[in-house]
Protein backbone atom coordinates (compact mmCIF):
# COMPACT_ATOMS: atom_id res chain seq x y z
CA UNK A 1 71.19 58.22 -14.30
CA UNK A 2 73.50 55.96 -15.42
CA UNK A 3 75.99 56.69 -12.32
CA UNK A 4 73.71 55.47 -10.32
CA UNK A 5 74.01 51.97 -8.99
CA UNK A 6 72.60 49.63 -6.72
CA UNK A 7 72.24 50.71 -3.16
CA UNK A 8 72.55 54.23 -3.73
CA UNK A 9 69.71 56.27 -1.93
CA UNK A 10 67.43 59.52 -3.33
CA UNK A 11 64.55 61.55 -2.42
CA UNK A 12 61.34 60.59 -3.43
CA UNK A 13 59.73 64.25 -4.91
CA UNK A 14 56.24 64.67 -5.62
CA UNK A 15 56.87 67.13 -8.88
CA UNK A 16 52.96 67.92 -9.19
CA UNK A 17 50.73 70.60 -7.32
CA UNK A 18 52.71 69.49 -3.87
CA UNK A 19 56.31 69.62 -5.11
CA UNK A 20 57.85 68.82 -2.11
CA UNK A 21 60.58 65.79 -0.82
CA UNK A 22 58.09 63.08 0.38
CA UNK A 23 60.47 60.42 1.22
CA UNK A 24 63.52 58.23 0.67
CA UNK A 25 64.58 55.54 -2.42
CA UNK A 26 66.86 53.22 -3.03
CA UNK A 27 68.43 52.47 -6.25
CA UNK A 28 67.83 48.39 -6.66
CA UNK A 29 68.46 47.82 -10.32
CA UNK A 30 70.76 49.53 -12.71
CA UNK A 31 70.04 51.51 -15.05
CA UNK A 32 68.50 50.04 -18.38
CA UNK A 33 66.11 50.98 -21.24
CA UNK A 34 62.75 52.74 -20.57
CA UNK A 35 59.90 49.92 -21.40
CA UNK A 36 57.62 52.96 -21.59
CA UNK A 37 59.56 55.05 -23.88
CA UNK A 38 59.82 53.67 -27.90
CA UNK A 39 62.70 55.97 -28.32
CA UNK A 40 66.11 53.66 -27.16
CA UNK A 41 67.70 56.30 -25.34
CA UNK A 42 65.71 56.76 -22.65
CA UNK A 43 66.53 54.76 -19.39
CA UNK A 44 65.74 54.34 -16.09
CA UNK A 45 66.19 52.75 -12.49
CA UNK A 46 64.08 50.58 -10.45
CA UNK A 47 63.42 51.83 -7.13
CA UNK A 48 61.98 51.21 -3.42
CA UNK A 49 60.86 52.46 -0.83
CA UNK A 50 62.98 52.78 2.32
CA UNK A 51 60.93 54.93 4.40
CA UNK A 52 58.46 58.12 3.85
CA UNK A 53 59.26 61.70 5.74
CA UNK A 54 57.49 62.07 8.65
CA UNK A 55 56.94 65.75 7.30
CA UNK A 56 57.09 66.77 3.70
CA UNK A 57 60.07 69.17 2.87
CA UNK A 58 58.69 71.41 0.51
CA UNK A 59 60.28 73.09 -2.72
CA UNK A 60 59.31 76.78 -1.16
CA UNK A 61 60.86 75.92 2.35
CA UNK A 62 64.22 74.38 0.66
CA UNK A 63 64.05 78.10 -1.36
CA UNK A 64 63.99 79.15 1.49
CA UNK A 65 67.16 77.69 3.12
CA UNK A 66 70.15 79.79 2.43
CA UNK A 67 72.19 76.60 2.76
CA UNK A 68 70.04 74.70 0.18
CA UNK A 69 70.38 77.88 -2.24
CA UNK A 70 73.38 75.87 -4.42
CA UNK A 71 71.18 72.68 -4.11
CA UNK A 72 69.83 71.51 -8.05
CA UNK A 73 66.01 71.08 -7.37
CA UNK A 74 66.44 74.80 -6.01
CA UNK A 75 67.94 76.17 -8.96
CA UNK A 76 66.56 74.04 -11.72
CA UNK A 77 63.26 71.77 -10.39
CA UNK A 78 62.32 70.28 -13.75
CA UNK A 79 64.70 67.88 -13.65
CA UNK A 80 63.29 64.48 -13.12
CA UNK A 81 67.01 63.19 -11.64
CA UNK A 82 69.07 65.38 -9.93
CA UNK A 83 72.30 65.04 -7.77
CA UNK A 84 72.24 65.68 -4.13
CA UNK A 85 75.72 66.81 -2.17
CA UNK A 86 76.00 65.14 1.32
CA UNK A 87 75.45 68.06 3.24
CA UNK A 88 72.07 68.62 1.17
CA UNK A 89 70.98 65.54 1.59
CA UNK A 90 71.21 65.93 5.72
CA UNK A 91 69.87 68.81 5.65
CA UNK A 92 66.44 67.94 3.73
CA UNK A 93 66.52 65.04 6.22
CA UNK A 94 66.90 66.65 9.56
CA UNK A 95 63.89 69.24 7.65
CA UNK A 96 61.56 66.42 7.05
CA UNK A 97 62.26 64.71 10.52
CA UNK A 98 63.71 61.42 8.65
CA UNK A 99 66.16 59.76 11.41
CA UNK A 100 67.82 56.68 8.69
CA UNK A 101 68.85 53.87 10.34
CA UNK A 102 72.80 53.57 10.55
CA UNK A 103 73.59 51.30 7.22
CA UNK A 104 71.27 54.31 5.37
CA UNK A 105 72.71 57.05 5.80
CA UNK A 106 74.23 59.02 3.11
């Protein structure tokens, strides 16, 4: 989390009974302590929204992408921040039917 800065754009997952990419983030504050965590360590970003998918990408059809089969929320989905390679990243995109504006995309 902390290599994360401002400007820098992520999926938006809903990690409960959907589990699937809803949308897309930006990073709009650096990283910094956790004002709902009492243990120190624990930080976090502040995020908006830039725009929802027009379809929801879910974590059984990304499974189901051999080119997604190296991606981290494929092999390991409990993380709450995971990286995302370019080529993953337009792929969930084009999958979800999110078109980003020029000065969006990844």
């Amino acid at each position: 989390m902390k290599a994360m800065a401002v400007g820098d754009l992520g999926f938006f997952y809903h990690s409960g009974a959907e589990r699937a990419v809803v949308g897309v983030v930006e990073v709009c504050a650096p990283a910094h302590p956790d004002s709902t965590s009492e243990d120190p360590r624990w930080e976090c970003v502040d995020v908006r929204a830039v725009a929802p998918f027009p379809s929801p990408v879910t974590l059984e059809a990304c499974k189901e992408t051999p080119k997604l089969a190296e991606m981290v929320l494929v092999r390991n989905s409990r993380l709450s921040v995971q990286p995302v390679r370019p080529e993953e990243w337009r792929l969930v995109c084009e999958m979800g039917g999110y078109r980003a504006e020029p000065a969006y995309q990844a």
